[in-house]
Protein backbone atom coordinates (compact mmCIF):
# COMPACT_ATOMS: atom_id res chain seq x y z
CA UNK A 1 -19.82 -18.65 151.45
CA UNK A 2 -16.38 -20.51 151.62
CA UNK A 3 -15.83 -18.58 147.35
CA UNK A 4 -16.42 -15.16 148.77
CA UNK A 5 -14.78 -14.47 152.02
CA UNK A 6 -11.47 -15.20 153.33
CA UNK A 7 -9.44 -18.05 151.63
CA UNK A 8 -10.52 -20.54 149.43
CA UNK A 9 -9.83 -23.57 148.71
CA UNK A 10 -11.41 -26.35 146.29
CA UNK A 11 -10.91 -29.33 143.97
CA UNK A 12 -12.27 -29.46 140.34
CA UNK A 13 -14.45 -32.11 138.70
CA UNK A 14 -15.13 -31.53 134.68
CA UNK A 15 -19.07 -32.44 134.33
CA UNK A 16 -19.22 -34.71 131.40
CA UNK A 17 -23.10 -33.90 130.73
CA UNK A 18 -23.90 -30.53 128.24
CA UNK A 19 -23.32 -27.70 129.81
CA UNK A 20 -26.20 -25.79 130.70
CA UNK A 21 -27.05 -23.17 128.42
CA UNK A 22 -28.23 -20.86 131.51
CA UNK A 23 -28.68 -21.32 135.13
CA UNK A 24 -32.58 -20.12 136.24
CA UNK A 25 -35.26 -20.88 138.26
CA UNK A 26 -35.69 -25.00 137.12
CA UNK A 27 -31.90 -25.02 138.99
CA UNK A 28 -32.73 -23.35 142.39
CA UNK A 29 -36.64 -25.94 141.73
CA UNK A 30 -34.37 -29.08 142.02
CA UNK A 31 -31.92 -27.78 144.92
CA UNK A 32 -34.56 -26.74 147.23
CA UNK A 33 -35.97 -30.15 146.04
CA UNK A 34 -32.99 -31.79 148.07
CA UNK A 35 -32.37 -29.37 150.43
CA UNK A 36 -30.76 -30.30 153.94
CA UNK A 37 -33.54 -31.50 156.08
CA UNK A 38 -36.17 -33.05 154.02
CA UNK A 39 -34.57 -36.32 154.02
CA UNK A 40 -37.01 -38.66 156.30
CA UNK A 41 -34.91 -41.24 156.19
CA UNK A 42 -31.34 -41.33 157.43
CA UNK A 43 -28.82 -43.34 155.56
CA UNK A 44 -27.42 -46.87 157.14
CA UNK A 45 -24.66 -44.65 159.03
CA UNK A 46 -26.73 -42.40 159.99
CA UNK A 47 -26.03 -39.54 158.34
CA UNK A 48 -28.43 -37.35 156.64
CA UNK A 49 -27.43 -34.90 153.57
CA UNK A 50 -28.33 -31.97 151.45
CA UNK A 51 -28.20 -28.28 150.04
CA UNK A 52 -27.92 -25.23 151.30
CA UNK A 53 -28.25 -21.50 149.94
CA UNK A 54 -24.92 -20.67 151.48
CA UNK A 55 -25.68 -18.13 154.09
CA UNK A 56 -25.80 -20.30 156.95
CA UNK A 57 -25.86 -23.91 157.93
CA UNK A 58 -30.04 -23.80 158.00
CA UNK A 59 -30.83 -21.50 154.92
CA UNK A 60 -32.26 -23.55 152.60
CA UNK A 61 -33.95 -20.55 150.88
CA UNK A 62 -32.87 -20.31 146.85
CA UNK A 63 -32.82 -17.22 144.78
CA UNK A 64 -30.80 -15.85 142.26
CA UNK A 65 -29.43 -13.21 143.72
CA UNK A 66 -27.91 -15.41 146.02
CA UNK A 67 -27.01 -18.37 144.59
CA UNK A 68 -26.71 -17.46 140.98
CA UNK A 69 -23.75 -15.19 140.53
CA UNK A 70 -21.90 -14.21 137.10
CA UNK A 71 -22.81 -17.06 135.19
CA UNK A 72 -21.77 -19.86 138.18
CA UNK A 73 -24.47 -21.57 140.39
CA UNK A 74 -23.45 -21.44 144.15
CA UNK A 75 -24.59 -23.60 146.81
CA UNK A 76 -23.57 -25.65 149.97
CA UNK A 77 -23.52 -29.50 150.42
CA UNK A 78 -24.37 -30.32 154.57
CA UNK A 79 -23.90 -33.23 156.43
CA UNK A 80 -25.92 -33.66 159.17
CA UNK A 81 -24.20 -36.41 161.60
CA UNK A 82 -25.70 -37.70 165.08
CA UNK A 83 -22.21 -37.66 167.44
CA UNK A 84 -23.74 -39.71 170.25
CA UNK A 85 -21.20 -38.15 173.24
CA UNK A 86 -19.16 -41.12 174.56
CA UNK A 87 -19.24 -39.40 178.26
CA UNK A 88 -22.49 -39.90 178.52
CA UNK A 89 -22.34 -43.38 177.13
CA UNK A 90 -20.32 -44.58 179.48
CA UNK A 91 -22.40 -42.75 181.93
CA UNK A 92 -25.68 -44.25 180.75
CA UNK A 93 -24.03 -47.70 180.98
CA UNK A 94 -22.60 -47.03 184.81
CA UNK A 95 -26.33 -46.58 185.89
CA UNK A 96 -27.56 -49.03 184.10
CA UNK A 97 -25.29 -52.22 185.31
CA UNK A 98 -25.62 -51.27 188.67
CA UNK A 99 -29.14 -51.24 188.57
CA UNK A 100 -28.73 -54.87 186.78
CA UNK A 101 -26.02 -56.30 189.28
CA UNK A 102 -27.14 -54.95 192.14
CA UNK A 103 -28.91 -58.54 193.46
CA UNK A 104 -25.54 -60.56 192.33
CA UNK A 105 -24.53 -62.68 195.09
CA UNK A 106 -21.11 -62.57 193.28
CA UNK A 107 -21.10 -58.89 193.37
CA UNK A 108 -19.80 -58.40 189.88
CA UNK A 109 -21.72 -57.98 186.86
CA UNK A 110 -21.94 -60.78 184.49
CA UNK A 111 -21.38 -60.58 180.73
CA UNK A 112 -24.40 -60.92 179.63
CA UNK A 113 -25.43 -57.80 182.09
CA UNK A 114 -22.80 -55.83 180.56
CA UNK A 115 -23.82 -56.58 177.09
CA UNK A 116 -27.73 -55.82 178.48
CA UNK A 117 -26.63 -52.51 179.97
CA UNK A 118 -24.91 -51.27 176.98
CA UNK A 119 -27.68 -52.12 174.80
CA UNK A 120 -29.69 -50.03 177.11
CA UNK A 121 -27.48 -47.23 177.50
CA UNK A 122 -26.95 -46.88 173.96
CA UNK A 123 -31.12 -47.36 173.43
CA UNK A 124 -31.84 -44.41 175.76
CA UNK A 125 -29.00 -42.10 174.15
CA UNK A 126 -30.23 -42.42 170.86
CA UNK A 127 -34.34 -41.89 172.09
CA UNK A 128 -32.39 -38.64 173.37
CA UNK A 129 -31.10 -38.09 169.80
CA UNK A 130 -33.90 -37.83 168.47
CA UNK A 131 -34.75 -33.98 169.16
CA UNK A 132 -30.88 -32.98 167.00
CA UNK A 133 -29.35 -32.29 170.41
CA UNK A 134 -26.12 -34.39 169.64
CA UNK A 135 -26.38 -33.62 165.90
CA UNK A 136 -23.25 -32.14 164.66
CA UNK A 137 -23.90 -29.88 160.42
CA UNK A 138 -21.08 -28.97 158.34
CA UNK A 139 -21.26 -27.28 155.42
CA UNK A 140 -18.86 -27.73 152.20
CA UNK A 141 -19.33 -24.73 149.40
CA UNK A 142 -19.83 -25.50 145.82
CA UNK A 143 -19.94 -23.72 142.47
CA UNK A 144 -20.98 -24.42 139.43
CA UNK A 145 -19.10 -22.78 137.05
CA UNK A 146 -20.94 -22.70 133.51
CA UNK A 147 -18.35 -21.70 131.38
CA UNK A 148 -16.07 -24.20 132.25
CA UNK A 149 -19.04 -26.44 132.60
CA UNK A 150 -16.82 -28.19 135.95
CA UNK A 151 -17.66 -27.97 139.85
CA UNK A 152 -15.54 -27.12 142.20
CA UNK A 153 -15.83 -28.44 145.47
CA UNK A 154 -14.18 -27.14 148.78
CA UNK A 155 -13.06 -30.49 149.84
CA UNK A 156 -10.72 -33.17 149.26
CA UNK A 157 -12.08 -35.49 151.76
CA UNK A 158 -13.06 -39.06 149.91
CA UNK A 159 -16.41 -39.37 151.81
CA UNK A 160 -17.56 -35.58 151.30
CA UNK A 161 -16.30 -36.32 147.57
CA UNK A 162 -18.48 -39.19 147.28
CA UNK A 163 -21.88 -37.73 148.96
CA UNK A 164 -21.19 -34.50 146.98
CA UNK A 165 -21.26 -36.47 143.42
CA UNK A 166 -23.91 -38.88 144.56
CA UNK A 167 -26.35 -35.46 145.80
CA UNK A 168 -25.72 -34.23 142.29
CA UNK A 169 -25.99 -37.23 140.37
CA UNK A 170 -30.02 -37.09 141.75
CA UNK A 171 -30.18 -33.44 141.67
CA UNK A 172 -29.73 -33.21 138.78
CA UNK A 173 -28.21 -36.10 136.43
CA UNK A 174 -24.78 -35.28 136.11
CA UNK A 175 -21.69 -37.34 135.99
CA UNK A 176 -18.02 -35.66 137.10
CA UNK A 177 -14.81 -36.89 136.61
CA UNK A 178 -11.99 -35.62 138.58
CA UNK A 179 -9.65 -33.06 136.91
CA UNK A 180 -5.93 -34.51 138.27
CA UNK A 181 -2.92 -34.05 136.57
CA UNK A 182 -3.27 -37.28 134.77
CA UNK A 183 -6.67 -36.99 133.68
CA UNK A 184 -5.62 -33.20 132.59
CA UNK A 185 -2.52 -34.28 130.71
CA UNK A 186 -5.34 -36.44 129.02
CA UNK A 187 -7.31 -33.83 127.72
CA UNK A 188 -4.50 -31.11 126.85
CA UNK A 189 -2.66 -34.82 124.96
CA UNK A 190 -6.14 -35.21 122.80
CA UNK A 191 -6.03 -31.95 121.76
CA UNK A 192 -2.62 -32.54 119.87
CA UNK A 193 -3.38 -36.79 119.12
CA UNK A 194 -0.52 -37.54 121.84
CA UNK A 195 -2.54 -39.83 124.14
CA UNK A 196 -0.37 -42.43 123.25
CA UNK A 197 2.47 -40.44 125.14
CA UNK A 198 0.60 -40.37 128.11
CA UNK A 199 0.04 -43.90 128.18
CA UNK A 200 3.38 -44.81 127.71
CA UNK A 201 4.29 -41.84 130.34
CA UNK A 202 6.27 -43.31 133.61
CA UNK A 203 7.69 -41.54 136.77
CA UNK A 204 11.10 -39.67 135.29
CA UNK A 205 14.38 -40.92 137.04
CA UNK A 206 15.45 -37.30 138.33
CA UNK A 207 18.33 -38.90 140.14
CA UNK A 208 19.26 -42.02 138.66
CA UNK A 209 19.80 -45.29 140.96
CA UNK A 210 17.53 -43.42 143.54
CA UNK A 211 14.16 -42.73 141.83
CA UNK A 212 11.80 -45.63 142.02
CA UNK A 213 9.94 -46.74 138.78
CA UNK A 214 6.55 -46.04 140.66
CA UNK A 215 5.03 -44.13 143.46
CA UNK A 216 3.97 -45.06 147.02
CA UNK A 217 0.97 -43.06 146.60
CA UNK A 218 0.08 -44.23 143.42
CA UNK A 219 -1.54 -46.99 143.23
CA UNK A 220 -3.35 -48.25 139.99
CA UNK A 221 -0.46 -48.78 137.08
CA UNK A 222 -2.97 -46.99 134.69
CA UNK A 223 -3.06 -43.18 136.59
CA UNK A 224 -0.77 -40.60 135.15
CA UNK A 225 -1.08 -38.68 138.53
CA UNK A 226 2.56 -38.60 138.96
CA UNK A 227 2.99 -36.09 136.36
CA UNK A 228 1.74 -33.50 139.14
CA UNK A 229 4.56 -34.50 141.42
CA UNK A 230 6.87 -33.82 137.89
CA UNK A 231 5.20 -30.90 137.35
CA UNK A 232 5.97 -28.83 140.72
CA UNK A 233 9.55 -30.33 140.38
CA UNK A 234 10.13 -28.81 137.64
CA UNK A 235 8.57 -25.27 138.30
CA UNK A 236 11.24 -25.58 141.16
CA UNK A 237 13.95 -26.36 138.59
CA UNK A 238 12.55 -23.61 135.78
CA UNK A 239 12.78 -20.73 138.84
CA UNK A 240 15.70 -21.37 140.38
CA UNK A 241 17.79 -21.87 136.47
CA UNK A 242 15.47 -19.92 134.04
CA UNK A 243 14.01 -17.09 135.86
CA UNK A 244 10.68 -16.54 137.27
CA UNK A 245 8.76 -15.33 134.27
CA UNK A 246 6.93 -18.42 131.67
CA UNK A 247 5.08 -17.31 128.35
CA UNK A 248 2.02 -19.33 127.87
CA UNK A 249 0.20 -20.49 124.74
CA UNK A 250 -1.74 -17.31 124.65
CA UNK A 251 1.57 -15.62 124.63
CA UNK A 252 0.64 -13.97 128.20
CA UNK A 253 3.51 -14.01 130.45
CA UNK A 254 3.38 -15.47 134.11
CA UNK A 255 5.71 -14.62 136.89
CA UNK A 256 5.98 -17.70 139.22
CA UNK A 257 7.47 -17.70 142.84
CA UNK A 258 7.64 -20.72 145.05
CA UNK A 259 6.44 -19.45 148.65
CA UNK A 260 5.53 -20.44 151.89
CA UNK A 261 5.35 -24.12 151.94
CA UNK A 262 6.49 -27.31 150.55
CA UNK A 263 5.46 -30.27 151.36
CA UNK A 264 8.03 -33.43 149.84
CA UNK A 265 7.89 -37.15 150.62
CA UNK A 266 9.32 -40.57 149.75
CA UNK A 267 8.10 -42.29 147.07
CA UNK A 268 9.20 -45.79 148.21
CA UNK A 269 7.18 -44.89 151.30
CA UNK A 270 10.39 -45.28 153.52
CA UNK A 271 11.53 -41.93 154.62
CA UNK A 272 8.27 -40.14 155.45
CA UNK A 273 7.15 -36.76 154.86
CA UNK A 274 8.63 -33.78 155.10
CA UNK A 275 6.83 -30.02 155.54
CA UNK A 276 8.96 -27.39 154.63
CA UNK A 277 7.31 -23.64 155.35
CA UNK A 278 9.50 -19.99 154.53
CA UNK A 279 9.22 -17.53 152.27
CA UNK A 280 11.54 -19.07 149.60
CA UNK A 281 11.23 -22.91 150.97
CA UNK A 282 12.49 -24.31 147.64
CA UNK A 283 15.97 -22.25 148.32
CA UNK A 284 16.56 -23.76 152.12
CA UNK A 285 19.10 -26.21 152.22
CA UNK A 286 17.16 -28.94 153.47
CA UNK A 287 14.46 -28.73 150.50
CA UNK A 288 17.49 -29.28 148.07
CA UNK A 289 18.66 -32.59 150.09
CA UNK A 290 15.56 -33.67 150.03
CA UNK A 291 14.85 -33.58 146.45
CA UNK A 292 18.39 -34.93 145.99
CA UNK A 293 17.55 -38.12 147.81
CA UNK A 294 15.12 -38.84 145.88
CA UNK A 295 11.83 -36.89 147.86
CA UNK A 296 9.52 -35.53 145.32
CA UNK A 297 6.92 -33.13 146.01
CA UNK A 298 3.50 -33.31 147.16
CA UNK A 299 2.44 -29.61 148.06
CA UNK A 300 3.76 -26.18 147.06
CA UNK A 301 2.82 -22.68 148.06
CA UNK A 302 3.24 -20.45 144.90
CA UNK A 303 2.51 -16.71 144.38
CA UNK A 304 1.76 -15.50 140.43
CA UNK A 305 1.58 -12.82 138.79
CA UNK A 306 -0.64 -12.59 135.27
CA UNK A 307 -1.83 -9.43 133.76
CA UNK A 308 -0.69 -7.66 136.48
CA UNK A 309 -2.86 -9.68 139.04
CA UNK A 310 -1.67 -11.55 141.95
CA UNK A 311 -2.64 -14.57 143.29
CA UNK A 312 -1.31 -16.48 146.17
CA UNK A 313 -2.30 -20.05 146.66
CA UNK A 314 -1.01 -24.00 147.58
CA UNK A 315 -1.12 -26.07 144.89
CA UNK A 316 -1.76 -30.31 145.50
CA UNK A 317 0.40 -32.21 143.19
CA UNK A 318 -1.49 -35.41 141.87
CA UNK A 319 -4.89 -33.70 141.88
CA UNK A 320 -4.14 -30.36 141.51
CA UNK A 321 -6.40 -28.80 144.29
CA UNK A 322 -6.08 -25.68 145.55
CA UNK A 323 -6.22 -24.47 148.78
CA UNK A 324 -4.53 -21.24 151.04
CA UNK A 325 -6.20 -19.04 148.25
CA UNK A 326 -5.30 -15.46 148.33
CA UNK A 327 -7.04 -13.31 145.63
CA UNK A 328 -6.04 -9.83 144.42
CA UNK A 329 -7.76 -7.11 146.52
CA UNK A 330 -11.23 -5.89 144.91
CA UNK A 331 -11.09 -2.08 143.16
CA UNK A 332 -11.99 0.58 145.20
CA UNK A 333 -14.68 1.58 143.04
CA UNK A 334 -16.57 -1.93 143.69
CA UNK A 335 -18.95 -1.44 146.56
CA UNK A 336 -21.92 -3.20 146.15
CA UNK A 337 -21.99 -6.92 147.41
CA UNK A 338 -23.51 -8.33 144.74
CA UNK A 339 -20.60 -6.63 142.42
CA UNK A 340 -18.30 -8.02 144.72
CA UNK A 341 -18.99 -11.41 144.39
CA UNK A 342 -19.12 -10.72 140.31
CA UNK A 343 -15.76 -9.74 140.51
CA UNK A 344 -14.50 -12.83 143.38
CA UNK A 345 -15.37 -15.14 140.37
CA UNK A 346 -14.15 -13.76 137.69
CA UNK A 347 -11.22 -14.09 139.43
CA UNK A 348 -11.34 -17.26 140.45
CA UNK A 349 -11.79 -18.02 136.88
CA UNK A 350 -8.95 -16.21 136.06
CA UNK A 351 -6.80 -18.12 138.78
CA UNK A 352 -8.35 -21.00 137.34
CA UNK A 353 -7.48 -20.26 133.42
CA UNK A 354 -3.57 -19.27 134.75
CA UNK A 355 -2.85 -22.54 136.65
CA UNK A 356 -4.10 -24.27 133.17
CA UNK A 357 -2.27 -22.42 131.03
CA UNK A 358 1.20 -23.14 133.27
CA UNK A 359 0.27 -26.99 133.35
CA UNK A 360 0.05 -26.83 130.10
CA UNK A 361 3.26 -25.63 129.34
CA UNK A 362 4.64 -27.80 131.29
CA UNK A 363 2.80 -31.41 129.42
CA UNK A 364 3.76 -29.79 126.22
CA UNK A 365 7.19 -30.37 126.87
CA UNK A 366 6.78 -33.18 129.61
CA UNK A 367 5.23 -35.19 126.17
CA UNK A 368 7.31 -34.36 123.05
CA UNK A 369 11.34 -35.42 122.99
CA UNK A 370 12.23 -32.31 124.30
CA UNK A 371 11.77 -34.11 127.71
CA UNK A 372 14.67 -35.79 126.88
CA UNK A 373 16.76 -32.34 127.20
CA UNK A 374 14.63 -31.36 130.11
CA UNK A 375 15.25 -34.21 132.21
CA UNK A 376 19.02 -34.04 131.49
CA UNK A 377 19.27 -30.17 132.36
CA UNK A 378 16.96 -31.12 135.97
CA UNK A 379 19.39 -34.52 136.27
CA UNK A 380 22.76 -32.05 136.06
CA UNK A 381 21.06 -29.49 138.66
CA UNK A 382 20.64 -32.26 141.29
CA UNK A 383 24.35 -33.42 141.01
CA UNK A 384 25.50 -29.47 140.40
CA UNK A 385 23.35 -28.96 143.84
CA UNK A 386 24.97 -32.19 145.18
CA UNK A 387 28.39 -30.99 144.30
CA UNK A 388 27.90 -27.56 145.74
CA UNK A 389 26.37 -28.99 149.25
CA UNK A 390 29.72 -30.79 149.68
């Protein structure tokens, strides 16, 4: 499963039903329920949907050891899609129109043969279809995590996003919401009555004259999104003038590096998109222009370091997904598999409970007037940066 081996990568969605009180047996009932294959009827586009116990792309058999691991439900969404091969298409149409044409005194191939022999071409590929010869099945891991009571999903792709919540939604009943960094900065704001902040909350003129009032890539005038794009700006401005080391509301302390990649675009949509990839990519020259003329950021590659734990990951600005995810190695003294993937979520929810803590130090001051101060300290690095490039 895409949680326990190699990297991994996935977007959260808070489930807005009760949270169960234990996952069992009636849970694994209603997956195999709507397992991949026992669809008999394939939607209008043709594609047919599911779940999957996780182990490969045609296990469809549920148990707990496998699919109910330290308090988290596991389980794969597939997509079963019929790729009709456009070789043979065009083949199958070939043979087809010259059988049609072949008494033409013209010797050409009307239109209305053309449109016949496609028709029939197509006809006879899809008969061939039938048998799952040209059907293509990808898998996209979930989990469940109880706790939390949220989902996380290994993709950010709209359409997987959409079959994923509309499988669970019959499955069983629930309704997500996505967690991005305007719908998070919601939550964290009704904790401490400041919702009214976030509403009022618009993009922050880092350099002045330069920074539009709104976003290319954001698109309704009621998302909050942008604070994401704030947010990794300013964990580039907090490491390169403070230090690398933030206390958190639990009075932890979290060492934060910038690493690997950065990803930065326009957001007048003019200048494109820039991808930025080094060890230290916020310290290269070219990052620094960038953000000077007015580029913002859109992906950054982070290592941290929390309770002596390191984690190495990308993190997406406006819906905070994560993906490149490196966790710490497992103790030596964990051998058994089952233990192992114990341990893989617990840290995952500890990756998880980090990154929360860190945005949250971030709205606390992004929504009180010591923005004011915050914004004037970034707005002074840009021009010190500016000064020193020339």
């Amino acid at each position: 499963m895409g949680f326990f081996s190699g990297r991994a990568a996935f977007i959260r969605f808070r489930v807005l039903n009760a949270p169960p009180q234990i996952f069992g047996e009636e849970h694994l009932q209603r997956l195999a329920a709507h397992a991949a294959g026992r669809q008999r009827v394939a939607s209008a586009d043709g594609i047919e949907i599911g779940w999957t116990a996780g182990e490969h792309v045609l296990d469809t058999d549920f148990q707990p050891a496998k699919n109910i691991v330290n308090d988290a439900l596991v389980f794969d969404l597939r997509v079963d899609t019929d790729r009709l091969p456009p070789d043979l298409l065009r083949a199958y149409t070939a043979i087809e129109l010259l059988a049609l044409s072949r008494n033409n005194p013209s010797g050409f191939p009307s239109l209305r043969q053309k449109r016949e022999a496609k028709e029939a071409a197509r006809a006879r590929l899809e008969e061939e279809a039938r048998d799952g010869r040209f059907r293509k099945r990808k898998c996209y891991p979930l989990l469940w995590e109880r706790l939390s009571n949220e989902i996380w999903f290994s993709s950010t792709a709209a359409t997987a996003i959409d079959r994923m919540a509309g499988l669970l939604a019959q499955t069983f009943d629930l309704t997500l919401e996505c967690m991005t960094a305007g719908r998070r900065a919601y939550h964290l704001a009704e904790v401490h009555a400041r919702t009214r902040q976030v509403d009022d909350s618009a993009p922050s003129p880092f350099v002045p004259g330069i920074t539009p009032a709104s976003l290319a890539w954001i698109v309704d005038e009621r998302n909050r999104d942008f604070l994401g794009n704030e947010f990794l700006l300013w964990l580039w401005f907090y490491t390169d003038t403070r230090g690398d080391t933030i206390t958190l509301a639990d009075r932890s302390e979290l060492a934060v590096f910038p690493s690997q990649t950065l990803t930065l675009e326009c957001p007048r949509g003019q200048t494109g998109l820039e991808t930025i990839r080094s060890d230290a990519p916020t310290r290269l020259p070219e990052a620094r222009r960038a953000v000077q003329a007015g580029k913002l950021p859109r992906k950054l590659g982070l290592t941290l370091v929390r309770h002596q734990e390191q984690y190495e990951l990308t993190l997406h600005a406006e819906n905070l997904a994560l993906s490149a995810i490196r966790l710490p190695p497992l103790p030596d003294d964990i051998t058994d598999p089952q233990q192992m993937r114990q341990e893989r979520v617990t840290q995952l929810r500890h990756l998880v409970e980090s990154l929360d803590l860190l945005y949250d130090a971030f709205v606390q001051r992004r929504l009180t007037r010591e923005w004011e101060k915050e914004l004037h300290a970034m707005q002074s690095w840009l021009k010190k940066e500016e000064r020193r490039a020339a």
